[in-house]
Protein backbone atom coordinates (compact mmCIF):
# COMPACT_ATOMS: atom_id res chain seq x y z
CA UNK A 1 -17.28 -31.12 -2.32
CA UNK A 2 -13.94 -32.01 -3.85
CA UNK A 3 -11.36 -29.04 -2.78
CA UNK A 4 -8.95 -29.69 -5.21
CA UNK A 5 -11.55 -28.44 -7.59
CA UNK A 6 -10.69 -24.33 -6.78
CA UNK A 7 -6.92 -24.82 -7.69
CA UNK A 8 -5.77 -24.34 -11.68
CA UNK A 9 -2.79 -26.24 -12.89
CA UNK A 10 -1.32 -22.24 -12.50
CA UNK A 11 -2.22 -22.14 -8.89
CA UNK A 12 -0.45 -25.32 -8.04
CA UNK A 13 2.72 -24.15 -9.95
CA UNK A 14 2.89 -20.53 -8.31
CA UNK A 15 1.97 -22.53 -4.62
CA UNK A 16 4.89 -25.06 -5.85
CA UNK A 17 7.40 -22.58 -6.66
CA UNK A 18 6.99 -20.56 -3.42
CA UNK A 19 7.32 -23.47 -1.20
CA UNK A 20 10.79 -23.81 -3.26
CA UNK A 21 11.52 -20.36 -2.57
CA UNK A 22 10.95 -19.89 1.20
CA UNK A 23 13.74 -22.48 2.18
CA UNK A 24 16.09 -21.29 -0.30
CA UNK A 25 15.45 -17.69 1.22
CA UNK A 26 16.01 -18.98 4.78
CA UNK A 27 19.54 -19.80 5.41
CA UNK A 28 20.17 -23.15 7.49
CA UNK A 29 22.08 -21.45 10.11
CA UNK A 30 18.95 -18.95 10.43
CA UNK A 31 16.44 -21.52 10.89
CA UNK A 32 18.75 -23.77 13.55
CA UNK A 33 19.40 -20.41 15.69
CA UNK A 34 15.69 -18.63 14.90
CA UNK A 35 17.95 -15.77 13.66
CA UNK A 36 18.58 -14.82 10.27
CA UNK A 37 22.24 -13.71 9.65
CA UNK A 38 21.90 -9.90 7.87
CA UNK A 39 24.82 -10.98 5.65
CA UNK A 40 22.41 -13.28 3.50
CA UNK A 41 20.09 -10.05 3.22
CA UNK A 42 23.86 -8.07 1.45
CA UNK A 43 22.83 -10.26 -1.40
CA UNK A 44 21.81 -6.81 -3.08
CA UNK A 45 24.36 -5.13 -2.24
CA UNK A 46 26.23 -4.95 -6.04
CA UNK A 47 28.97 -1.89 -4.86
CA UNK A 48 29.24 0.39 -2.25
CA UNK A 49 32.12 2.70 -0.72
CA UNK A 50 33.09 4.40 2.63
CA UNK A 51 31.76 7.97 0.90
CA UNK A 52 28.79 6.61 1.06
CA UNK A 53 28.20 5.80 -2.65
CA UNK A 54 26.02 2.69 -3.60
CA UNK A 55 24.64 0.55 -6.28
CA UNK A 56 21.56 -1.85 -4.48
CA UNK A 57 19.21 -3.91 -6.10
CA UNK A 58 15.89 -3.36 -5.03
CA UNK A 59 12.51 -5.50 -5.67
CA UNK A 60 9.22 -7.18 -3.98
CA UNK A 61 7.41 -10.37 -4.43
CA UNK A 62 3.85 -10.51 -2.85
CA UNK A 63 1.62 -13.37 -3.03
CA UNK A 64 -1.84 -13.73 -2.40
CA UNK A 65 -4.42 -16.53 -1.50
CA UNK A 66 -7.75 -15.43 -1.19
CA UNK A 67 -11.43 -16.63 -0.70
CA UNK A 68 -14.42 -14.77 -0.59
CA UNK A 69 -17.75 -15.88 0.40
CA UNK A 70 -20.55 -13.57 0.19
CA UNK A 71 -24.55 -14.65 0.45
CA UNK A 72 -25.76 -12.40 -2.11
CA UNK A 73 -23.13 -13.71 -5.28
CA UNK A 74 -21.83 -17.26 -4.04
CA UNK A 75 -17.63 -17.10 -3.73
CA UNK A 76 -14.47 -16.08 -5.36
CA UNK A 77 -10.94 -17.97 -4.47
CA UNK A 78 -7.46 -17.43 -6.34
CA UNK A 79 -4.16 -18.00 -5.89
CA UNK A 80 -2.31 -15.46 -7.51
CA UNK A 81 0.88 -13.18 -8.10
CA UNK A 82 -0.16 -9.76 -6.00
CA UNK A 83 2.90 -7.67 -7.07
CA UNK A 84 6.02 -8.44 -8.55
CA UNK A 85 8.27 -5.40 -8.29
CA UNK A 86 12.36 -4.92 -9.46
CA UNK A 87 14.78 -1.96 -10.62
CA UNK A 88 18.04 -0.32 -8.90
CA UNK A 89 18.91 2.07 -6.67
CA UNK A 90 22.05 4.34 -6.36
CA UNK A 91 23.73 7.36 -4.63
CA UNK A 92 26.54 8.85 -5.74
CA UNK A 93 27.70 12.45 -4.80
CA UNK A 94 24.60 12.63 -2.23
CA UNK A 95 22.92 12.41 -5.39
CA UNK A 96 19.97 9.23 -5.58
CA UNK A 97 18.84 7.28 -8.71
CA UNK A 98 15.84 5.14 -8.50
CA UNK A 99 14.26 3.01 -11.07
CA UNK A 100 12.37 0.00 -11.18
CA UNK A 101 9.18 -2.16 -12.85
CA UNK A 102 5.87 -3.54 -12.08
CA UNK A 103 5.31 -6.95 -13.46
CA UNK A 104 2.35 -8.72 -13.98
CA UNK A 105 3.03 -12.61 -13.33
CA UNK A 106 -0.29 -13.36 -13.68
CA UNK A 107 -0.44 -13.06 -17.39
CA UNK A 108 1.22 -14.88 -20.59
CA UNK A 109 4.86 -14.69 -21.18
CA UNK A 110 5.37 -11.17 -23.12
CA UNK A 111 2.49 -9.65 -21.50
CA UNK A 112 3.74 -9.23 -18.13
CA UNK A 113 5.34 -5.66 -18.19
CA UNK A 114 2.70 -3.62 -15.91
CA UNK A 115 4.61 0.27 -15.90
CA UNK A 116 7.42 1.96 -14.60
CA UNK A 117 7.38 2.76 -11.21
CA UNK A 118 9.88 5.19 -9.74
CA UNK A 119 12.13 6.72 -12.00
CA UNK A 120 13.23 9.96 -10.13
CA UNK A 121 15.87 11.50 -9.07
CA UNK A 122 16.64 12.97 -5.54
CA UNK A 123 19.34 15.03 -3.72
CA UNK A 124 19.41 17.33 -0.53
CA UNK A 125 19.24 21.35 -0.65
CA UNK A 126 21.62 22.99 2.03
CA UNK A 127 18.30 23.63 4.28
CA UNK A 128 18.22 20.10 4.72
CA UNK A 129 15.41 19.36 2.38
CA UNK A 130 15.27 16.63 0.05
CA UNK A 131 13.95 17.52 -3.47
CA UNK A 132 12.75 14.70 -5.87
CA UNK A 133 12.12 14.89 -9.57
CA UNK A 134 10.31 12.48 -12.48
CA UNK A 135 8.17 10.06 -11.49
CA UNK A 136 7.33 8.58 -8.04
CA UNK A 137 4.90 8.26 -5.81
CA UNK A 138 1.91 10.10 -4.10
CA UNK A 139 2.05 9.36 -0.75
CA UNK A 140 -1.70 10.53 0.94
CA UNK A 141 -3.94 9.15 3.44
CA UNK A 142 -2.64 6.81 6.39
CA UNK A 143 -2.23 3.51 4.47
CA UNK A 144 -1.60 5.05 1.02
CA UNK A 145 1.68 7.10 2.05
CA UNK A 146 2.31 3.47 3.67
CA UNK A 147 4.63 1.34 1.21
CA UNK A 148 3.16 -2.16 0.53
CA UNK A 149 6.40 -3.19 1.60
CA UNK A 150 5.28 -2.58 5.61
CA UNK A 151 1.11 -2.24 5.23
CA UNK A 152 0.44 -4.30 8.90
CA UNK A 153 -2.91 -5.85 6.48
CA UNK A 154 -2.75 -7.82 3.25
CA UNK A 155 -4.47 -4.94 1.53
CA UNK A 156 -4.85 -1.32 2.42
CA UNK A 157 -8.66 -0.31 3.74
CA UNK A 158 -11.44 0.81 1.54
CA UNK A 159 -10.91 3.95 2.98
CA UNK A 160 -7.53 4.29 0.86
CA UNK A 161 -9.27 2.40 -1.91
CA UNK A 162 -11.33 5.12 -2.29
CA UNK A 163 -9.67 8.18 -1.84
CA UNK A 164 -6.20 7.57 -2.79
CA UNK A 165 -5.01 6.81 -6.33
CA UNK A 166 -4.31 3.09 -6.80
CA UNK A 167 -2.16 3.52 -9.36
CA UNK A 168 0.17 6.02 -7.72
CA UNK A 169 2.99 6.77 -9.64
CA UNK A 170 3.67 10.19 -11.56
CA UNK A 171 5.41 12.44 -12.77
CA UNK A 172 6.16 15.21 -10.26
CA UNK A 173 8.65 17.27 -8.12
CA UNK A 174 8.32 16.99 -4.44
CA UNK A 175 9.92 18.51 -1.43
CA UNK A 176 10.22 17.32 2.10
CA UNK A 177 11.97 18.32 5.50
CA UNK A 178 12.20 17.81 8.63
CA UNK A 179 12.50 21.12 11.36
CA UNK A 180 12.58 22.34 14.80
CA UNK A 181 10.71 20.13 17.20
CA UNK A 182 10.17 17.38 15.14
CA UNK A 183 7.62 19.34 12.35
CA UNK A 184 8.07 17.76 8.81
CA UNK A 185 6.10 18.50 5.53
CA UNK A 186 6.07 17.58 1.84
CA UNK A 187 5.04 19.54 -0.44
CA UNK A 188 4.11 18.30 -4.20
CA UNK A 189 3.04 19.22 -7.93
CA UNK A 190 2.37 16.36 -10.18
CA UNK A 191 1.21 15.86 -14.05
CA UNK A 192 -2.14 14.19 -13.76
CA UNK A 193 -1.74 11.68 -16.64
CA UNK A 194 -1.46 7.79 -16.01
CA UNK A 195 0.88 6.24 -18.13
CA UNK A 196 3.01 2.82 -18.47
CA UNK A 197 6.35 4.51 -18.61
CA UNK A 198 7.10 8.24 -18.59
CA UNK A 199 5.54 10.97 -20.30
CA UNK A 200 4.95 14.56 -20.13
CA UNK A 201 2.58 14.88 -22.80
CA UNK A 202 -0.45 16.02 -20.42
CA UNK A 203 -1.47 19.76 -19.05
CA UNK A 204 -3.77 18.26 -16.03
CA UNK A 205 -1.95 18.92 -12.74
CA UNK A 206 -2.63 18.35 -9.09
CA UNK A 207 -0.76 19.25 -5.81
CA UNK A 208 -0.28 17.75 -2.51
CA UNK A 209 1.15 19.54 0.63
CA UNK A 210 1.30 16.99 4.15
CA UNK A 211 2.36 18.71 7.42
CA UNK A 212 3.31 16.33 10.33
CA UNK A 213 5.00 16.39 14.04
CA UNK A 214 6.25 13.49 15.59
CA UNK A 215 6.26 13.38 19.70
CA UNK A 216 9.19 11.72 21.84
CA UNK A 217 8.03 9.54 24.50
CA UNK A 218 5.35 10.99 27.42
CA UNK A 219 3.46 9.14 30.00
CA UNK A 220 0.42 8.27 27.19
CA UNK A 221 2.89 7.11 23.88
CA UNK A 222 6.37 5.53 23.67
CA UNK A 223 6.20 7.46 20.17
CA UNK A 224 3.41 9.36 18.28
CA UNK A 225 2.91 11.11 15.19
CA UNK A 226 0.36 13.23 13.99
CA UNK A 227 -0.57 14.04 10.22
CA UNK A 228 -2.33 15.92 7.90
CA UNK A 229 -2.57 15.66 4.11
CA UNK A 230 -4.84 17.53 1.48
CA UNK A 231 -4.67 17.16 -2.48
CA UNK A 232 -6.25 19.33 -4.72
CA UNK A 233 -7.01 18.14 -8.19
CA UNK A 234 -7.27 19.67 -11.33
CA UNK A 235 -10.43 21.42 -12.83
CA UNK A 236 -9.97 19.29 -15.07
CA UNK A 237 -8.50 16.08 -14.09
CA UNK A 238 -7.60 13.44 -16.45
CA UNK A 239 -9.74 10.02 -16.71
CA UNK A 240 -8.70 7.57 -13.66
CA UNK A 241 -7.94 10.02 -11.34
CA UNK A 242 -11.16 12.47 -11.68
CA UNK A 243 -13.14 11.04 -8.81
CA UNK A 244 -12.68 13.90 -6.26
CA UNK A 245 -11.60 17.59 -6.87
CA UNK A 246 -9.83 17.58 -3.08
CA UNK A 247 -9.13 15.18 -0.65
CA UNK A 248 -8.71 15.85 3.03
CA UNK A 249 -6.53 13.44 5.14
CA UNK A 250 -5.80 13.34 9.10
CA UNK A 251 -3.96 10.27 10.71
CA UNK A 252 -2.49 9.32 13.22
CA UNK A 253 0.39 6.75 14.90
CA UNK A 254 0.67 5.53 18.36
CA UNK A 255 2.84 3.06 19.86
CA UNK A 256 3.10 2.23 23.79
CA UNK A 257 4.93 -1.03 25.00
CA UNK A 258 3.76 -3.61 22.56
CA UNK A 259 0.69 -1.49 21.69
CA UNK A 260 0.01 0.38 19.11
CA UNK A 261 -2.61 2.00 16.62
CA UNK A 262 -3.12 3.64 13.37
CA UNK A 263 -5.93 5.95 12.85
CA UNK A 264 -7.00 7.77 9.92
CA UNK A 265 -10.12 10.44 9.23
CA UNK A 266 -10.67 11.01 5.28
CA UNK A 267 -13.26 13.24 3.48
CA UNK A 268 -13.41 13.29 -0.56
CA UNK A 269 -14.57 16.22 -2.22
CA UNK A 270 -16.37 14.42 -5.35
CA UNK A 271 -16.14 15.79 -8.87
CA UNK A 272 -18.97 15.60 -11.87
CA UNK A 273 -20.61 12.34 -10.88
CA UNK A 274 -18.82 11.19 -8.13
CA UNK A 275 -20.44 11.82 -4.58
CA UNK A 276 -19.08 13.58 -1.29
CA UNK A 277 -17.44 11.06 0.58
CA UNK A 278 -15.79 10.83 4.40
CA UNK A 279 -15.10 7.65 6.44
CA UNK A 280 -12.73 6.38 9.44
CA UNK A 281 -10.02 3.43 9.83
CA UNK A 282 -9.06 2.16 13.32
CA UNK A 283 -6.27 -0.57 13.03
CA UNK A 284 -5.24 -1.58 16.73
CA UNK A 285 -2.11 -4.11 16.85
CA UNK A 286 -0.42 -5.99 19.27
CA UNK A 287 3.32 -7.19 18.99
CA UNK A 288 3.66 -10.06 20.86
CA UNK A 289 7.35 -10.56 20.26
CA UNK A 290 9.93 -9.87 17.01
CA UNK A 291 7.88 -12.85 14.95
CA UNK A 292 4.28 -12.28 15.89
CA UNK A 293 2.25 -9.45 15.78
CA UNK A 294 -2.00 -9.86 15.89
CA UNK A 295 -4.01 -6.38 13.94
CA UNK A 296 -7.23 -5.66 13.69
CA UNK A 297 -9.08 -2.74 11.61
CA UNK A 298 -12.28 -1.36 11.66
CA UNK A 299 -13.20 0.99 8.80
CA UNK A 300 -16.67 3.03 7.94
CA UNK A 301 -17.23 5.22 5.14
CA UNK A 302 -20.78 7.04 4.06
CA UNK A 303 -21.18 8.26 0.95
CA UNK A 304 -23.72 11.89 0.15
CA UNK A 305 -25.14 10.42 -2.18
CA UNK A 306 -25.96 6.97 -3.95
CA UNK A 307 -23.25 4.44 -5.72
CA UNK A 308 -20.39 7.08 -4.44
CA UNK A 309 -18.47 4.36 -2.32
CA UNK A 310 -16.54 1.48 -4.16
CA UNK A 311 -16.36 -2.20 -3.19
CA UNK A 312 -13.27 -3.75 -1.64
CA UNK A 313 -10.27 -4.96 -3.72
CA UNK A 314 -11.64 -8.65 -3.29
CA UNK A 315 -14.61 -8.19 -3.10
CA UNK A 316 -15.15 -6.45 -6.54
CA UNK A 317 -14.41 -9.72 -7.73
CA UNK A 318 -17.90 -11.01 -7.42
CA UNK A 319 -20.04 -7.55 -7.90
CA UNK A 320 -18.15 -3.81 -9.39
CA UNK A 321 -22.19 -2.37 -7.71
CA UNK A 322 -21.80 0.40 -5.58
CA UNK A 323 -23.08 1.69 -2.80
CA UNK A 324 -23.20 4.24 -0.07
CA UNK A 325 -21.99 2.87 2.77
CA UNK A 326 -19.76 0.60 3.75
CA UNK A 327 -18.31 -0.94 7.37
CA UNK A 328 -15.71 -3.64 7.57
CA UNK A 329 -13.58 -5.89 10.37
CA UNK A 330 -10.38 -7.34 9.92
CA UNK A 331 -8.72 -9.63 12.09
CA UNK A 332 -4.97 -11.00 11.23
CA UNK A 333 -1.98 -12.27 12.35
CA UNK A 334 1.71 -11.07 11.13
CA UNK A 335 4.41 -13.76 11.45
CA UNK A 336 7.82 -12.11 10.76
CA UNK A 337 10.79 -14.01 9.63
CA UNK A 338 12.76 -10.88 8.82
CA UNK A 339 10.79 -8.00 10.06
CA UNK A 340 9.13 -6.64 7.22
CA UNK A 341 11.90 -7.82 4.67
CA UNK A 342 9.99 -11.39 4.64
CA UNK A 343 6.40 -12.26 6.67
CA UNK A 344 3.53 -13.98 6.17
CA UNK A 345 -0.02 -13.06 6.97
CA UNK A 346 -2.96 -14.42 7.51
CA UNK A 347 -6.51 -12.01 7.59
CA UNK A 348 -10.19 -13.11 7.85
CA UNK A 349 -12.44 -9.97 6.94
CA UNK A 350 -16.09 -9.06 7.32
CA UNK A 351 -17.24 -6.53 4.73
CA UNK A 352 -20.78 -4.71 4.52
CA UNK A 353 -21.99 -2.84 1.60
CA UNK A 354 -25.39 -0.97 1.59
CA UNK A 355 -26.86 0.46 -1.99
CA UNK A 356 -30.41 2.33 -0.98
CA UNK A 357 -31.14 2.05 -4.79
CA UNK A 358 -30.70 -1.85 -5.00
CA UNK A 359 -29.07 -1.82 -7.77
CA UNK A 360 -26.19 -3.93 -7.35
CA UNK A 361 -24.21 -2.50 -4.52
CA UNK A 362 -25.28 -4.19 -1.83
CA UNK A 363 -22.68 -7.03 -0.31
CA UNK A 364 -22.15 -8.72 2.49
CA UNK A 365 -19.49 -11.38 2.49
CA UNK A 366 -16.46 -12.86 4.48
CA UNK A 367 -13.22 -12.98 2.82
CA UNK A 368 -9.55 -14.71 4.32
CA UNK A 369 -6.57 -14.60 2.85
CA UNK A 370 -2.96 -15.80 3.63
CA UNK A 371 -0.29 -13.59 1.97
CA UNK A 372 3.51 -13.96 1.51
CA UNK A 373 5.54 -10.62 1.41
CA UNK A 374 9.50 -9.94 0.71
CA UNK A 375 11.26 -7.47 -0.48
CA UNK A 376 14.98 -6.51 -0.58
């Protein structure tokens, strides 16, 4: 079988243009010395000041190459732009701005504005709290409160798939602290309605409250920290985020030596047709040094009731079926030029879907996929 015949004239320009871009983002005194000088990183940097006032660029480019082969519906493989994210932020007066875009790169020419992002506002109360206004995000459940900037995985787990809102930006005003031995919480009240850019034409709401502790180092952890996070939706939520009327998260972060693991317990309280659903996430890593770090993840979720459980990001490509439960294995390797600021990674994943009714949710399929990730 000729491979050449699963790449598009697009894929071969987008896999052109990034092997362009990774030299030119990797300074020739970085790659003779293995380190990459932080003054190439300032690039961003348009103004700051010894008060502490700034003006920073701020963006992400993620790209994905994916194949998925599953026995029941053949395969799916792409090459494609995953996000493609830029705006500005500033502080002035302990006062921060924040504003930036989603782009779609995958489309035509003027058709690739996705929505605004984060367009808020922040600035600190004298308790020490941080209060944040307009729209932002909703950070909930172990992976979704994680920014796709540092996910240790290509893509977040069903888990979050399922129980947190993919498209997670709203209008809102949130608080957050940090107190005496180490407790922090946020606390959150959000319009419900999904929109491009910014609106407060809605009367749906829904609230979020976290409460966390971190731990300083013992004889089990070098650092821990412990979490809990519960929305509650609106009676009556609006359409795209009306799947469950609460959702119940409890995670959890260990690190020891160059050990470490992420856990996370989630239950979804379903609303109208949407089934009760809880499941589990286990991602174990190991850091082998400041460029390599191996993960795996194991994740389970069981749905009440039939066709409440959605498939994976990928592989929804080849079947949107549901089922009603789900396991899956992941198995990766991180290689960090940067730390976070610029890595590749590389994932193979086993995914099982079971639909009692047989009728279309059952998959089983095998999906790897190499991803680059930068941001600034």
């Amino acid at each position: 079988m000729n491979a050449w015949q699963y790449f598009s004239y697009s894929s071969i320009s987008k896999f052109a243009f990034l092997a362009m871009l990774i030299p030119s983002i990797l300074p020739t005194d970085a790659r003779a010395t293995e380190t990459i000088d932080q003054s190439f990183w300032d690039f961003n940097k348009f103004y700051q000041n010894d008060n502490g006032d700034y003006v920073h660029g701020i963006g992400r480019i993620h790209v994905d190459s994916v194949r998925v082969d599953s026995k029941e519906y053949g395969h799916f493989q792409d090459f494609y732009w995953r996000r493609f994210r830029f705006g500005l932020e500033s502080r002035f007066d302990d006062i921060t701005y924040t504003l930036d875009a989603d782009f779609n790169l995958n489309n035509d020419y003027g058709d690739t504005f996705r929505r605004i992002a984060d367009a808020n506002v922040s600035f600190l109360l004298d308790s020490g709290a941080r209060v944040k206004v307009f729209k932002q995000a909703v950070p909930f459940t172990l992976e979704g409160k994680t920014s796709s900037r540092t996910l240790l995985t290509p893509e977040r787990s069903n888990l979050a798939n399922n129980l947190w809102f993919v498209g997670d930006y709203f209008n809102g005003v949130t608080v957050t602290n940090t107190l005496e031995n180490n407790w922090h919480y946020f606390a959150g009240a959000y319009l419900g309605e999904l929109v491009k850019g910014i609106s407060f034409d809605t009367s749906t709401l829904f609230g979020l409250f976290s409460i966390g502790r971190t731990y300083d180092a013992n004889q089990y952890w070098d650092n821990a920290l412990f979490s809990i996070d519960v929305l509650v939706n609106d009676k009556n939520p609006f359409e795209g985020n009306d799947a469950f009327s609460q959702v119940t998260s409890f995670s959890t972060k260990f690190e020891r030596d160059s050990w470490g693991i992420w856990t996370d317990i989630g239950f979804g309280k379903g609303h109208k047709e949407q089934s009760d659903i809880w499941g589990y996430e286990l991602m174990p890593y190991y850091t082998l040094n400041d460029k390599f770090q191996y993960v795996m993840r194991f994740t389970y979720i069981h749905s009440s009731d039939p066709h409440g459980i959605r498939q994976g990001r990928y592989d929804s490509e080849l079947t949107q079926g549901r089922g009603d439960r789900y396991s899956e294995i992941y198995g990766g390797v991180n290689w960090y030029f940067n730390r976070h600021k610029l890595k590749l990674q590389l994932g193979l994943q086993y995914a099982d879907m079971s639909d009692k009714t047989n009728q279309g949710g059952n998959f089983s399929g095998v999906a790897l996929t190499t991803a680059f990730r930068l941001y600034w």
